[in-house]
N, C-alpha and C. Protein backbone atom coordinates (compact mmCIF):
# COMPACT_ATOMS: atom_id res chain seq x y z
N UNK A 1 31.07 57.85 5.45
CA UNK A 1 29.99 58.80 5.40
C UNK A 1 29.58 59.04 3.95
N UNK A 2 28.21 59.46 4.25
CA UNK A 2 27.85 59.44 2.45
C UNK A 2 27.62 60.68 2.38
N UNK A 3 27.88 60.89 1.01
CA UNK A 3 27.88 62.34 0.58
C UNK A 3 26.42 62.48 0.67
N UNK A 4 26.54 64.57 1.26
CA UNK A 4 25.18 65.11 1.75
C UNK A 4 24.99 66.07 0.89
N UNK A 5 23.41 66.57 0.81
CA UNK A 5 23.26 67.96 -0.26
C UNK A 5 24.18 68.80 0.47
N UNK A 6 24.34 69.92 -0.53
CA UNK A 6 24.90 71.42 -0.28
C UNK A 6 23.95 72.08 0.10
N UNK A 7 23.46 71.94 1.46
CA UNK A 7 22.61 72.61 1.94
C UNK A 7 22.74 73.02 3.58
N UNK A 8 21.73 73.69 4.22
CA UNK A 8 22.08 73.44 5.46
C UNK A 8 20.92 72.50 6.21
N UNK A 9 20.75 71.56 5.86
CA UNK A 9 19.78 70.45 5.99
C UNK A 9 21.35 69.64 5.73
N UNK A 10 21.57 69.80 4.83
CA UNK A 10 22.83 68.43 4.47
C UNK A 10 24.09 68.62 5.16
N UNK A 11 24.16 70.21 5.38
CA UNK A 11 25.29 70.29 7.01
C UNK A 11 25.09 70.11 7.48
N UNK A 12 23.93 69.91 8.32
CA UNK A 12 23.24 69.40 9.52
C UNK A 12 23.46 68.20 9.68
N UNK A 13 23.19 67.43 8.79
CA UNK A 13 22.84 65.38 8.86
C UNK A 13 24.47 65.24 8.88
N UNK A 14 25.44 66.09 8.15
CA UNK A 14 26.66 65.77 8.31
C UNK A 14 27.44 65.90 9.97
N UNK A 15 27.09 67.40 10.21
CA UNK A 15 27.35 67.77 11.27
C UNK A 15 27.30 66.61 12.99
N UNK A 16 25.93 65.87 12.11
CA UNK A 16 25.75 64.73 13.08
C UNK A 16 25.76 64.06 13.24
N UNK A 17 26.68 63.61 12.07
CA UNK A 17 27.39 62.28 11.78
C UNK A 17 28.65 62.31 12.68
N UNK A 18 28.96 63.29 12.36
CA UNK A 18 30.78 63.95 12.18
C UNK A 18 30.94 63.95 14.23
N UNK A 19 29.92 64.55 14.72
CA UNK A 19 29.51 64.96 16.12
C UNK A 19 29.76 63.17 16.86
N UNK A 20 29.14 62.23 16.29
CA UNK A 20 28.84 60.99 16.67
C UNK A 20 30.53 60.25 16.93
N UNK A 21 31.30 60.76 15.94
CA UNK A 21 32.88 60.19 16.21
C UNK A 21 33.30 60.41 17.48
N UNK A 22 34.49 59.34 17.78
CA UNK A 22 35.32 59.27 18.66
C UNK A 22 35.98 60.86 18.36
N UNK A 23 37.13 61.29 19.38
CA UNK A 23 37.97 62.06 19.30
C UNK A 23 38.90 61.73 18.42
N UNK A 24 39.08 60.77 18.16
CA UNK A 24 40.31 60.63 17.14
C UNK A 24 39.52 60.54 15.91
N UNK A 25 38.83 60.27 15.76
CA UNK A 25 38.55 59.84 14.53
C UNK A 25 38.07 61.23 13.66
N UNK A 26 37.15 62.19 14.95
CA UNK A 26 36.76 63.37 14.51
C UNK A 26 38.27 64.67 14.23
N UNK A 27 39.46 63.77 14.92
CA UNK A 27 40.50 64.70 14.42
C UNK A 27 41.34 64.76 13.68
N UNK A 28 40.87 63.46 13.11
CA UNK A 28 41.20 62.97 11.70
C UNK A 28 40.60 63.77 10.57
N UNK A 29 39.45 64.07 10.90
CA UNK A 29 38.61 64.64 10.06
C UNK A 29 39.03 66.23 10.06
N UNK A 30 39.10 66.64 11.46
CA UNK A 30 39.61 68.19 11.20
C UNK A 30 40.72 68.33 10.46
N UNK A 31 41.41 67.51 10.46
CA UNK A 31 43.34 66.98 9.97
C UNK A 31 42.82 67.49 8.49
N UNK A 32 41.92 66.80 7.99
CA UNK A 32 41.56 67.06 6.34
C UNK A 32 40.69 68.22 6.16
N UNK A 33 39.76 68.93 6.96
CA UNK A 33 39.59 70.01 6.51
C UNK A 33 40.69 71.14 6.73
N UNK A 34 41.86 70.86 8.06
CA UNK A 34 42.65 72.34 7.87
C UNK A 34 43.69 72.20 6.66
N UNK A 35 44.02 70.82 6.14
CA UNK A 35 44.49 70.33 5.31
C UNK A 35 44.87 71.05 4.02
N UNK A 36 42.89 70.62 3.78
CA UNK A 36 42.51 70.83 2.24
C UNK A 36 41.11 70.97 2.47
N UNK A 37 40.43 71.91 2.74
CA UNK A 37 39.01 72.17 2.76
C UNK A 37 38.34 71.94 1.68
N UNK A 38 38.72 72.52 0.35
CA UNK A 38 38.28 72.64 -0.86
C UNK A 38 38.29 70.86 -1.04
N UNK A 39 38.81 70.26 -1.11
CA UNK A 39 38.39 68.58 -1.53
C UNK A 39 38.05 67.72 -0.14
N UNK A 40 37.94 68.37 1.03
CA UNK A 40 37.18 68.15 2.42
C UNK A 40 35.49 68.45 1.60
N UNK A 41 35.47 69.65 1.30
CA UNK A 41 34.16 69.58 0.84
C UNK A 41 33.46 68.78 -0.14
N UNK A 42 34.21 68.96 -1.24
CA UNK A 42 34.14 67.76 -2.81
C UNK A 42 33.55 66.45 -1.80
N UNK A 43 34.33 65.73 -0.85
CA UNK A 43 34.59 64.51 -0.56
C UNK A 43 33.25 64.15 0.11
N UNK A 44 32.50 65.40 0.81
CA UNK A 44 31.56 65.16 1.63
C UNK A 44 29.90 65.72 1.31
N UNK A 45 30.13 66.73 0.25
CA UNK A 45 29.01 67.53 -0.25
C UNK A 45 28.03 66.94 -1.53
N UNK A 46 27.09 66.77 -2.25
CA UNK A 46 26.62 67.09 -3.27
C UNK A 46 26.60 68.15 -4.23
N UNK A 47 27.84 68.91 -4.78
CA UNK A 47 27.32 69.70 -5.64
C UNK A 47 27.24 69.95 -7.06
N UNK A 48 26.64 71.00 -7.70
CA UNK A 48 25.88 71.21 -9.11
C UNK A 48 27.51 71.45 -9.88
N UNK A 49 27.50 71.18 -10.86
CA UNK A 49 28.56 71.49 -11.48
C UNK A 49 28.79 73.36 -11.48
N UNK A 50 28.11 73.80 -11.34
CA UNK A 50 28.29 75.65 -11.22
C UNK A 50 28.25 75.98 -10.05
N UNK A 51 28.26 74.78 -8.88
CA UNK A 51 28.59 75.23 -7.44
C UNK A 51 30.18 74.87 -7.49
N UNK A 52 31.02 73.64 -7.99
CA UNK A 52 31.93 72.92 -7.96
C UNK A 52 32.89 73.95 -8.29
N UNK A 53 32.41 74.51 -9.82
CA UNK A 53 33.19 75.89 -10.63
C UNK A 53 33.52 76.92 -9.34
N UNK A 54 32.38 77.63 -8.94
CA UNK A 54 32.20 78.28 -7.97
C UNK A 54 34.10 77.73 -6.69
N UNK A 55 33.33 76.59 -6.55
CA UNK A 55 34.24 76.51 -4.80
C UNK A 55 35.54 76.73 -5.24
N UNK A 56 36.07 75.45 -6.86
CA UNK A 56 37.11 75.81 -7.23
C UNK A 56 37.90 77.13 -7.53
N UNK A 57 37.28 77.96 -7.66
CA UNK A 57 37.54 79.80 -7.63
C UNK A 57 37.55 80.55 -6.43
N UNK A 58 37.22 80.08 -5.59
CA UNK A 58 37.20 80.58 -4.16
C UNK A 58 39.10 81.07 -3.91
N UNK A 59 39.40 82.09 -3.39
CA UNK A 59 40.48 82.50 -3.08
C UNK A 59 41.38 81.86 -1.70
N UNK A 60 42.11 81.48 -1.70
CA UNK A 60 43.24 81.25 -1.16
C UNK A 60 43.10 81.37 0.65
N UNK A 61 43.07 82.43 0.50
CA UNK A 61 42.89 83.01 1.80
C UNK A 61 41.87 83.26 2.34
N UNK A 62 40.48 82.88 1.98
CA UNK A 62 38.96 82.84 2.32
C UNK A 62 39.11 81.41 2.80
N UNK A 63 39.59 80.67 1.93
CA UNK A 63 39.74 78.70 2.38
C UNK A 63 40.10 78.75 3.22
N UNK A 64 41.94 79.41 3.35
CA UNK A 64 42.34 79.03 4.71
C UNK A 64 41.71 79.43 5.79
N UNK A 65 41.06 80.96 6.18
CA UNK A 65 40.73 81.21 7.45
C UNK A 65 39.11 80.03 7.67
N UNK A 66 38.50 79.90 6.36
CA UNK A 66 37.24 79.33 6.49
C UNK A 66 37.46 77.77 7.44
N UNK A 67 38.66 77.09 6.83
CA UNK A 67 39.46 75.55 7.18
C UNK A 67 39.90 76.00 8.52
N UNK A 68 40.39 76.67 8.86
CA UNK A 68 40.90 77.43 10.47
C UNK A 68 39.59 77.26 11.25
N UNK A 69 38.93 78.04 10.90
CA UNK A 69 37.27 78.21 11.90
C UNK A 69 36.98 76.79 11.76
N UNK A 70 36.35 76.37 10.72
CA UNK A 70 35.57 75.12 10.83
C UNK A 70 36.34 74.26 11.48
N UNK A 71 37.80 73.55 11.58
CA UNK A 71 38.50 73.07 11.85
C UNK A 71 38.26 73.43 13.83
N UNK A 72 37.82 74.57 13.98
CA UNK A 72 37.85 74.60 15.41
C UNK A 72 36.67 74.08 16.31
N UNK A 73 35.33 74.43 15.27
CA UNK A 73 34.35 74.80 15.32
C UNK A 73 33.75 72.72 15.32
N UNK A 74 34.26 71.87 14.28
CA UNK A 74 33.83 70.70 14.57
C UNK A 74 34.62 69.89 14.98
N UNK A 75 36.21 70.33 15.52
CA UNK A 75 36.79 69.59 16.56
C UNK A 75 36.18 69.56 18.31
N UNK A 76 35.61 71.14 18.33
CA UNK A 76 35.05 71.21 19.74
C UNK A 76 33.02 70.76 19.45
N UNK A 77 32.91 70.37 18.76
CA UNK A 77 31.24 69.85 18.54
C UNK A 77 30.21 71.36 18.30
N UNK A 78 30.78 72.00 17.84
CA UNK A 78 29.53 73.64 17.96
C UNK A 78 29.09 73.39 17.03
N UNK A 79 28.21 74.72 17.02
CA UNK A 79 27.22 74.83 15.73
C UNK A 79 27.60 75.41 14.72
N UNK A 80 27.25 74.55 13.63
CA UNK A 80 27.62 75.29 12.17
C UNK A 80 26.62 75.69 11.22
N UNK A 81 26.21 76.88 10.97
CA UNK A 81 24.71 76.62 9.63
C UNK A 81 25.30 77.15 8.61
N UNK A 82 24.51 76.97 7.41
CA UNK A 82 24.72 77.65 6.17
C UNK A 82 23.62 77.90 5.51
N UNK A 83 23.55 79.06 4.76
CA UNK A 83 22.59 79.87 3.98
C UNK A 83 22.95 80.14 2.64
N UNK A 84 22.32 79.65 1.88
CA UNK A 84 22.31 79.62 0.57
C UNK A 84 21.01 80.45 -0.33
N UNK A 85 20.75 80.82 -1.26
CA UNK A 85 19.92 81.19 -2.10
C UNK A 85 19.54 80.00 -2.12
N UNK A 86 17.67 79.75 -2.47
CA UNK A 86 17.22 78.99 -3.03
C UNK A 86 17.52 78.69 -5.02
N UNK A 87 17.79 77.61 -5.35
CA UNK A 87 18.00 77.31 -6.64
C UNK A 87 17.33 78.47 -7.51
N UNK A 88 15.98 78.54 -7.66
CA UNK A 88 15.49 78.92 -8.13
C UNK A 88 15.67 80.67 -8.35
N UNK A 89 16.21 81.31 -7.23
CA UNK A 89 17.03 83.03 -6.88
C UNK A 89 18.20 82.89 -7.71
N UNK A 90 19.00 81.79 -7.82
CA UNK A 90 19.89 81.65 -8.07
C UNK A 90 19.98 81.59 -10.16
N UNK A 91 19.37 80.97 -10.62
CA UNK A 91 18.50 81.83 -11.99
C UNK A 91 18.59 82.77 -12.03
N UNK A 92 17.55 83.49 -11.53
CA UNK A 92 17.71 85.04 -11.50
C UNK A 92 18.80 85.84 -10.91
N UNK A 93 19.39 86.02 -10.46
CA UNK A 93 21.01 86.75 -9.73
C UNK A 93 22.45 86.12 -10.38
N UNK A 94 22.22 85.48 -11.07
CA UNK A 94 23.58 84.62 -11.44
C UNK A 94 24.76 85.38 -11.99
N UNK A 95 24.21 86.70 -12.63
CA UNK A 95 25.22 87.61 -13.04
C UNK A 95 25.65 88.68 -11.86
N UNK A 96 25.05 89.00 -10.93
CA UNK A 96 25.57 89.86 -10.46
C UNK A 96 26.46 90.00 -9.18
N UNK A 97 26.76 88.48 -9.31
CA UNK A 97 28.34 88.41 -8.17
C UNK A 97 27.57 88.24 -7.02
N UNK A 98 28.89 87.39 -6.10
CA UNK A 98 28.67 86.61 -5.04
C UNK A 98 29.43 86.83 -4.15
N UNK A 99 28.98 87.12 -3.41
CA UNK A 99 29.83 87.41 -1.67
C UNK A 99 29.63 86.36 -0.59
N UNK A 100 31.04 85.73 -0.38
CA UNK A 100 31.06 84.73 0.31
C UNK A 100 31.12 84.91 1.79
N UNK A 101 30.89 84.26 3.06
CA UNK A 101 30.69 85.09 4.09
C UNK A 101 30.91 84.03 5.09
N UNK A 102 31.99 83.79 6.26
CA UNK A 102 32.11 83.18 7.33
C UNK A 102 31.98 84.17 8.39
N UNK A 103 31.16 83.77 9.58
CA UNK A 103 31.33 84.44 10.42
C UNK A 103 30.95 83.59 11.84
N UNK A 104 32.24 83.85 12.89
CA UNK A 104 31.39 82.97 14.16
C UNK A 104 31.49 84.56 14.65
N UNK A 105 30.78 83.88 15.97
CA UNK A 105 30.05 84.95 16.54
C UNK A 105 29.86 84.39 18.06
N UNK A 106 30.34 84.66 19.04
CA UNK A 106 30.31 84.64 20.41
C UNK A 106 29.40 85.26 21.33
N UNK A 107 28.63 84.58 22.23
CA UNK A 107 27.54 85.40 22.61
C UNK A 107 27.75 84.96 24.30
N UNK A 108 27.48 85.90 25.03
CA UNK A 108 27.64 85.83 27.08
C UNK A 108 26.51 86.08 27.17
N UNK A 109 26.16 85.02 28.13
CA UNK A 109 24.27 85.15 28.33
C UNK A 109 24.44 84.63 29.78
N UNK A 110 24.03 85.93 30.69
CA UNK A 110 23.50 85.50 32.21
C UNK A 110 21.71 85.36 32.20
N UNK A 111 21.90 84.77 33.56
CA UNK A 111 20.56 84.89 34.19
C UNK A 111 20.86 84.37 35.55
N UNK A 112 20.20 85.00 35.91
CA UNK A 112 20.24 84.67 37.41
C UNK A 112 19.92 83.79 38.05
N UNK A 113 19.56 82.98 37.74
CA UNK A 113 18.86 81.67 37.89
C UNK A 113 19.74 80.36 37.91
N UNK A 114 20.44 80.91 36.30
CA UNK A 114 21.35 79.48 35.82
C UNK A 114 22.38 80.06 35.83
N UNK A 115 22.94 81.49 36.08
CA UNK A 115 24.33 81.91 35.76
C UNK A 115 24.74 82.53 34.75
N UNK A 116 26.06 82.41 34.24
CA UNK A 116 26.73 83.01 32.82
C UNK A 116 26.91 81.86 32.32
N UNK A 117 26.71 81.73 30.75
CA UNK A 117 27.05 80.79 29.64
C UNK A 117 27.88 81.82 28.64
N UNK A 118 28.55 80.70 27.95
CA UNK A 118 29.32 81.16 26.20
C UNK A 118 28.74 80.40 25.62
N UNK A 119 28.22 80.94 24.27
CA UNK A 119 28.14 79.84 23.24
C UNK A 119 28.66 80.38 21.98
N UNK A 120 28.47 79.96 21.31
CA UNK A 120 29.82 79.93 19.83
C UNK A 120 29.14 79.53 18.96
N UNK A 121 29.02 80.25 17.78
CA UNK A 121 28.33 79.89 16.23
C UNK A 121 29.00 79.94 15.16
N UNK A 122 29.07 79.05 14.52
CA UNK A 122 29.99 79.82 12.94
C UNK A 122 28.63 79.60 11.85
N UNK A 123 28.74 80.93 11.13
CA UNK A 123 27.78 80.77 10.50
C UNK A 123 28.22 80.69 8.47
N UNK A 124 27.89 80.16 7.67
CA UNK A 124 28.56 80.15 6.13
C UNK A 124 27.32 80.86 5.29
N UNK A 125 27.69 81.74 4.73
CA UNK A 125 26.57 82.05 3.64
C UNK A 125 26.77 82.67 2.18
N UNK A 126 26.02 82.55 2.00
CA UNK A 126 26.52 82.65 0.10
C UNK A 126 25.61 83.87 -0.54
N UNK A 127 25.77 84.73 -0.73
CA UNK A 127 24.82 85.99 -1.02
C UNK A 127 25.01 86.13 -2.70
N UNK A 128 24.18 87.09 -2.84
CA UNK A 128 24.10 87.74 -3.94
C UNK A 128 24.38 89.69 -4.10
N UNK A 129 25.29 89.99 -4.72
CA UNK A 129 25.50 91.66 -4.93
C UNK A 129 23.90 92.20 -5.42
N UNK A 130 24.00 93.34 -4.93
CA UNK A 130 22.69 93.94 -5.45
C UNK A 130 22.76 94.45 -6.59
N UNK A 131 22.37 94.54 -7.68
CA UNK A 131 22.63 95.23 -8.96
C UNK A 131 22.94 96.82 -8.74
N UNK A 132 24.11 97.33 -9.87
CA UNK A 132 24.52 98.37 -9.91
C UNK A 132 23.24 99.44 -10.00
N UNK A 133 23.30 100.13 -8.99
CA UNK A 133 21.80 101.59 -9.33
C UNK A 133 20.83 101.09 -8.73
N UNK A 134 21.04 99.90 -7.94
CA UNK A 134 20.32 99.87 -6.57
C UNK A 134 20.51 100.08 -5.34
């Protein structure tokens, strides 16, 4: 697989690469993100040298639960998105701290028609703090 932007356009094209594997092969792949997420990502992403800084600083225990979810999330084929600041926000906000953010999210949807469904989202996003005295 060739490395994709850090985007969620470039999770996507990955996502459907990754989706296209056998079972083994795709649990090979989970094998290395519950592994080592942080060079799971390196191995598969495009990023800026001040995103790279960034991931490398990421805490311990944000990786692991993040490598836990995702690890569940593209062994069973669900959906994954990510939200990023555009480059250009990212200029402007660069000082005022970053809040990193996994979240899936489970949703029960009847209708009477077709029944009850589950579906399952994990979502990744990368924010910006609001400046102090706002």
């Amino acid at each position: 697989m060739e490395k994709v932007n850090f985007s969620d356009a470039g999770l996507q094209q990955l996502l459907q690469e990754l989706y296209l594997l056998n079972q083994q092969q795709l649990q090979e792949e989970v094998l290395h993100i519950q592994t080592d997420l942080r060079q799971w990502l390196k191995d598969h992403f495009i990023f800026s040298t001040p995103q790279l800084e960034d991931l490398d600083n990421l805490g311990a225990t944000f990786l692991q639960e993040s490598a836990t979810q995702l690890g569940y999330f593209v062994l069973n084929r669900l959906p994954v998105s990510l939200y990023k600041p555009e480059t250009s926000l990212l200029r402007e906000k660069k000082d005022r701290g970053k809040l990193y953010r996994n979240e899936a999210k489970t949703a029960n949807v009847y209708n009477e028609s077709l029944g009850s469904s589950q579906t399952e989202t994990l979502n990744f996003s990368i924010e910006y703090l609001s400046p102090m005295g706002s």
